[in-house]
N, C-alpha and C. Protein backbone atom coordinates (compact mmCIF):
# COMPACT_ATOMS: atom_id res chain seq x y z
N UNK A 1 -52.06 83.27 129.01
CA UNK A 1 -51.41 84.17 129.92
C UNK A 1 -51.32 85.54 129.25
N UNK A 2 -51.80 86.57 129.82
CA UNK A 2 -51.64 87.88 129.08
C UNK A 2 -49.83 88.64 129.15
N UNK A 3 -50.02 89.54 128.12
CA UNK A 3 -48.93 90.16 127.92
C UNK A 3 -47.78 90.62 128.91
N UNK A 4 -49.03 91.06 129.61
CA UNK A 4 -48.69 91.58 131.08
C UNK A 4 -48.01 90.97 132.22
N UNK A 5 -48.57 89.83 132.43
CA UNK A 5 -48.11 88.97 133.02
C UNK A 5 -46.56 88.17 132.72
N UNK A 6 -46.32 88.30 131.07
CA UNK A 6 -45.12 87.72 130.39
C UNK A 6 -44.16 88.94 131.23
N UNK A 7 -44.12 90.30 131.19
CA UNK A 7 -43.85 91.12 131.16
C UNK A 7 -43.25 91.40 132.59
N UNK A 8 -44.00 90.77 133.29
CA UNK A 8 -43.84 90.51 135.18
C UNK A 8 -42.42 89.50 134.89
N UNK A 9 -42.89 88.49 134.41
CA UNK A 9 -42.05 87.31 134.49
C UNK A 9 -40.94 88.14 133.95
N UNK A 10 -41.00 88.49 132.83
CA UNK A 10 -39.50 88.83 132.01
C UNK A 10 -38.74 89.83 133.01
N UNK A 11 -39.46 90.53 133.69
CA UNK A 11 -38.53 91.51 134.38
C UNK A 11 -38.33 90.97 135.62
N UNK A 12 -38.72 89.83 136.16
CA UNK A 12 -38.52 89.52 137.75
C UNK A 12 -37.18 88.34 137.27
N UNK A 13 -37.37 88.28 135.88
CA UNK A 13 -36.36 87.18 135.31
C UNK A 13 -34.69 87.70 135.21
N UNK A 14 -35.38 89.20 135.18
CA UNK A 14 -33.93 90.18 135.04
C UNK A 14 -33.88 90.17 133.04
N UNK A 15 -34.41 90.57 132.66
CA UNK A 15 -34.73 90.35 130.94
C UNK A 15 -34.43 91.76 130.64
N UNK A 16 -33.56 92.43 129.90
CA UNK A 16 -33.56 94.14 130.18
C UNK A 16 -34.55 94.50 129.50
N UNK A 17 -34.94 95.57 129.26
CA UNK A 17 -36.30 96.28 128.89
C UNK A 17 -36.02 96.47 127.39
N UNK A 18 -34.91 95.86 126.33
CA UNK A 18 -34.83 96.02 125.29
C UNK A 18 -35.23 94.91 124.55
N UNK A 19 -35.45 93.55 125.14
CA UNK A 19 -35.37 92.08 124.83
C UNK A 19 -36.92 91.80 125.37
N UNK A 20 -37.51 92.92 126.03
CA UNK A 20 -38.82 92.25 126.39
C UNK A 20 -39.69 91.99 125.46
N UNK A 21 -39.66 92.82 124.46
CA UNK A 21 -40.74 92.67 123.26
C UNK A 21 -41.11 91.74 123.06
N UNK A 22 -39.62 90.63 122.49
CA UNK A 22 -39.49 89.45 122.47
C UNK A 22 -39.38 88.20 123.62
N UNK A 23 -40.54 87.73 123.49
CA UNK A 23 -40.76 87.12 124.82
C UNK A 23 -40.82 85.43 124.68
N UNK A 24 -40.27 85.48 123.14
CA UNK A 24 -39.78 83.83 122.63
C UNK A 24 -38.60 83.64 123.48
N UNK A 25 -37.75 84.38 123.97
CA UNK A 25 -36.31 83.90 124.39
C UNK A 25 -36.43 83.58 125.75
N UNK A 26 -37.92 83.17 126.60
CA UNK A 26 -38.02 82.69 127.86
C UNK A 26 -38.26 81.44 127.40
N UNK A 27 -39.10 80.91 126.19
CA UNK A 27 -39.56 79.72 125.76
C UNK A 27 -38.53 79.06 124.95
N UNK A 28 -38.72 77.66 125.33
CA UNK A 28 -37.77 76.95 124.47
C UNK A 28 -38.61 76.64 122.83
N UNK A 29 -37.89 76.33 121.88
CA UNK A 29 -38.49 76.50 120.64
C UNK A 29 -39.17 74.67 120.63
N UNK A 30 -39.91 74.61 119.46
CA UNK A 30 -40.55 73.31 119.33
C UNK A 30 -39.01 72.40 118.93
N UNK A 31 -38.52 72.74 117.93
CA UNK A 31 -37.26 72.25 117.37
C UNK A 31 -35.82 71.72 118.36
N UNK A 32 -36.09 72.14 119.91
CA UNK A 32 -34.90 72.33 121.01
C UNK A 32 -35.73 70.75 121.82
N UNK A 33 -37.27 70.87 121.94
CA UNK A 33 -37.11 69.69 122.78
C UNK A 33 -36.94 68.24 122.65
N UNK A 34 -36.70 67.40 123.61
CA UNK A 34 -36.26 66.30 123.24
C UNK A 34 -37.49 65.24 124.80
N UNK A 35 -37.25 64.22 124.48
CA UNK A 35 -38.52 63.45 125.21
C UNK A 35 -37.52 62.01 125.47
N UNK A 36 -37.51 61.41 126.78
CA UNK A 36 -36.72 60.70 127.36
C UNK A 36 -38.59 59.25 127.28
N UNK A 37 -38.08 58.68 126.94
CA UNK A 37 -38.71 57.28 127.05
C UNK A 37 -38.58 55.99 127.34
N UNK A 38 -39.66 54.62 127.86
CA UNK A 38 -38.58 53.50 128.51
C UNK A 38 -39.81 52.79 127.72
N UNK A 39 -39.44 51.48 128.16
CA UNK A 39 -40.20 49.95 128.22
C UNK A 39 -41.02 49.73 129.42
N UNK A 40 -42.01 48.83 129.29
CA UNK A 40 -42.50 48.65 130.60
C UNK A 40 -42.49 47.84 130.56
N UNK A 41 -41.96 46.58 132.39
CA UNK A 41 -42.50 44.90 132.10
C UNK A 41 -43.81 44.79 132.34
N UNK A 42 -45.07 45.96 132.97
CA UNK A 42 -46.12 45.62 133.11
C UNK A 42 -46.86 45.91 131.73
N UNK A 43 -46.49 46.68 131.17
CA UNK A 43 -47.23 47.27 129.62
C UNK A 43 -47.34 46.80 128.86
N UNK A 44 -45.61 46.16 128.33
CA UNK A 44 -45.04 45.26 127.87
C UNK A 44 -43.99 45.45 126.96
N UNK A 45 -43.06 45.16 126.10
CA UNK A 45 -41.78 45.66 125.39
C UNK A 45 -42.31 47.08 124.27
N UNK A 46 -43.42 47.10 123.97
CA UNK A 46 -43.79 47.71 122.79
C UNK A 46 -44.22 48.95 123.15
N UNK A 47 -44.69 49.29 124.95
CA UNK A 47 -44.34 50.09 125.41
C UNK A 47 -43.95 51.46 125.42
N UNK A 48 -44.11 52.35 125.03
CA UNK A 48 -43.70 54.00 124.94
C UNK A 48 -44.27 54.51 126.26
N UNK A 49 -43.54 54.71 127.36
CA UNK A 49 -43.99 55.18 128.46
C UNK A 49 -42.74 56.62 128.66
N UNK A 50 -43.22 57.52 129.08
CA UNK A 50 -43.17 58.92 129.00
C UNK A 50 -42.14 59.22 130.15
N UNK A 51 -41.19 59.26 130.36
CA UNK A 51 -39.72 59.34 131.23
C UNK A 51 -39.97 60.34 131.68
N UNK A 52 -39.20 61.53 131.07
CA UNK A 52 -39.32 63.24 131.25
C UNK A 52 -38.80 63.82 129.60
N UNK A 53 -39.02 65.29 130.03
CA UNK A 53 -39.02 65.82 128.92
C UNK A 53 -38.05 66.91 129.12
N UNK A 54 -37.27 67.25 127.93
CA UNK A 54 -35.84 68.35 127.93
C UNK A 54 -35.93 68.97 127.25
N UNK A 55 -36.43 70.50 127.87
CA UNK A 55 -36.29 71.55 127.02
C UNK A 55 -36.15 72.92 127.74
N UNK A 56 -35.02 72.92 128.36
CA UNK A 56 -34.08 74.00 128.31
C UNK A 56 -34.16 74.95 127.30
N UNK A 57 -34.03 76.03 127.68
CA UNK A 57 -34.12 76.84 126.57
C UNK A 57 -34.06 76.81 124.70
N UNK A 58 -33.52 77.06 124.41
CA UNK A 58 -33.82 76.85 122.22
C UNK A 58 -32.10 76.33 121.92
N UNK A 59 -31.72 75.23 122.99
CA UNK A 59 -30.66 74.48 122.33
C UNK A 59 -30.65 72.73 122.27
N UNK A 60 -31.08 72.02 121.45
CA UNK A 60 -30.94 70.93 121.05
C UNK A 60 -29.88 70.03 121.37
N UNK A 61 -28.87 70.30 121.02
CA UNK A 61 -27.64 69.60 121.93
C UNK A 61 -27.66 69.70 123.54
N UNK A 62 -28.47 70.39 123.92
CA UNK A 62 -27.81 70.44 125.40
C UNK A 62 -29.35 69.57 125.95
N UNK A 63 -30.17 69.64 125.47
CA UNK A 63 -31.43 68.75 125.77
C UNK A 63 -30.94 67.46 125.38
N UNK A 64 -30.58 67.05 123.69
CA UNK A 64 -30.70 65.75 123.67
C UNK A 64 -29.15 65.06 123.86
N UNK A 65 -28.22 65.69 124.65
CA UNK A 65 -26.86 65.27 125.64
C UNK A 65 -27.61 64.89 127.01
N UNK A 66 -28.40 65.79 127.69
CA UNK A 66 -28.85 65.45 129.25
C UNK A 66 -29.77 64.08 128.86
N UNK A 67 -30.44 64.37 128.05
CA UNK A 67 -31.65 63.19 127.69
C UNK A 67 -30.88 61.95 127.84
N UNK A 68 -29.93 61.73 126.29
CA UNK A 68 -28.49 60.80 126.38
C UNK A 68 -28.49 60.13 127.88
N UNK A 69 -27.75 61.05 128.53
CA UNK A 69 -27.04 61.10 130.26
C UNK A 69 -28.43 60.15 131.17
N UNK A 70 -29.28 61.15 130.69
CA UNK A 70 -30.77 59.92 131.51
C UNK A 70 -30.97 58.59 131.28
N UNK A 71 -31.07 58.46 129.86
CA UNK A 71 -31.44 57.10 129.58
C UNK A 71 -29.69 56.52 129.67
N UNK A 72 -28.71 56.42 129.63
CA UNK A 72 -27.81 56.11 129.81
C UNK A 72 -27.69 55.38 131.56
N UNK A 73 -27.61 56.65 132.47
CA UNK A 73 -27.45 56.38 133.23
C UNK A 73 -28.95 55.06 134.34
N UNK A 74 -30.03 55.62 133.60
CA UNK A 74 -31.44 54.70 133.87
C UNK A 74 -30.67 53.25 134.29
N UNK A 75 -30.37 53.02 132.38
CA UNK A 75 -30.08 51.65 131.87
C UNK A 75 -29.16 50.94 132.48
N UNK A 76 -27.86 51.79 133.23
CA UNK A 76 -27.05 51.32 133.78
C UNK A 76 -27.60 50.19 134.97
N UNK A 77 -28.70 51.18 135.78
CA UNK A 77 -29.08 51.12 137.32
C UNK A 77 -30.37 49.92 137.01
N UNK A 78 -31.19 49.88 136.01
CA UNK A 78 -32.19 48.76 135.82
C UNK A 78 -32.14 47.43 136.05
N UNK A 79 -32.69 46.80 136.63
CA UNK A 79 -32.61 45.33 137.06
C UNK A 79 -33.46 44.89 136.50
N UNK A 80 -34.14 44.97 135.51
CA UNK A 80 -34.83 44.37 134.58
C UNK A 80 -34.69 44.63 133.18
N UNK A 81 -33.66 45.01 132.95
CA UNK A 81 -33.17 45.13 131.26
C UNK A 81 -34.00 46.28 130.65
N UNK A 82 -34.48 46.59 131.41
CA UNK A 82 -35.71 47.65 130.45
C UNK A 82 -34.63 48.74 129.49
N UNK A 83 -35.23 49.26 128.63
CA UNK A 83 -34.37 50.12 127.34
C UNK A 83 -35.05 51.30 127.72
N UNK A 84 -34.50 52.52 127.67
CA UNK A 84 -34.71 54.00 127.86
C UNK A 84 -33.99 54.28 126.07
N UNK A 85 -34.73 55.29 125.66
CA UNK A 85 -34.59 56.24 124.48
C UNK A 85 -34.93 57.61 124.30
N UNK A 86 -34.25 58.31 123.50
CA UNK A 86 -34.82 59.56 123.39
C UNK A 86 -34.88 59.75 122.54
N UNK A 87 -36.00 60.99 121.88
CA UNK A 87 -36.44 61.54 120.56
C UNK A 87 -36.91 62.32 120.64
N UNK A 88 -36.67 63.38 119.30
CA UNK A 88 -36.70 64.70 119.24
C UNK A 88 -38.28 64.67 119.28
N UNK A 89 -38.53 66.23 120.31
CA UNK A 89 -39.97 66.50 120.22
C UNK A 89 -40.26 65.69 121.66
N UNK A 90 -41.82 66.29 121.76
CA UNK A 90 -42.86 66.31 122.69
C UNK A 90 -43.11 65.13 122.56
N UNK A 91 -43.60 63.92 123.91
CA UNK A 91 -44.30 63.23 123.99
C UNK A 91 -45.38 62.71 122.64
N UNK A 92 -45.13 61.59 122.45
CA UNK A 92 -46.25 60.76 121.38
C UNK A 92 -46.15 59.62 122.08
N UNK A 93 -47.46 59.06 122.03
CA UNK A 93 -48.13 57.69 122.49
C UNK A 93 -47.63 56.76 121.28
């Protein structure tokens, strides 16, 4: 995506013209996301199947609290025992 285009975004974002330079503070950092994961009964227990992913802006607690809240609330509602987890970072197989 060119500069330019960041530059559209940052100002239609309402970003003031002093903070545009910096155009890390639209992106969440590698270190902030967090990755929601389950079991499968068709896959089988060993399973790493890909839930959703939390990354809200460059804060860590507030990704891996909602993440928490997901697999929490999943596990509640499952009728097949399946286990939900989360872990820091992007998707891994």
């Amino acid at each position: 995506m060119s500069k330019m285009k960041f530059l559209s975004i940052a100002m239609a974002l309402g970003v003031g013209a002093s903070s545009i330079t910096d155009l890390s503070i639209l992106f969440p950092s590698k270190e902030s996301v967090v990755t929601l994961y389950s079991e499968s009964d068709l896959l089988g227990a060993n399973a790493r199947v890909h839930v959703a992913t939390f990354d809200a802006y460059k804060d860590f607690e507030y990704n891996s609290g909602n993440c928490q809240i997901g697999a929490d609330l999943r596990m509640e509602t499952a009728t097949s025992g399946i286990k939900y987890w989360c872990e820091k970072g992007h998707f891994k197989e």
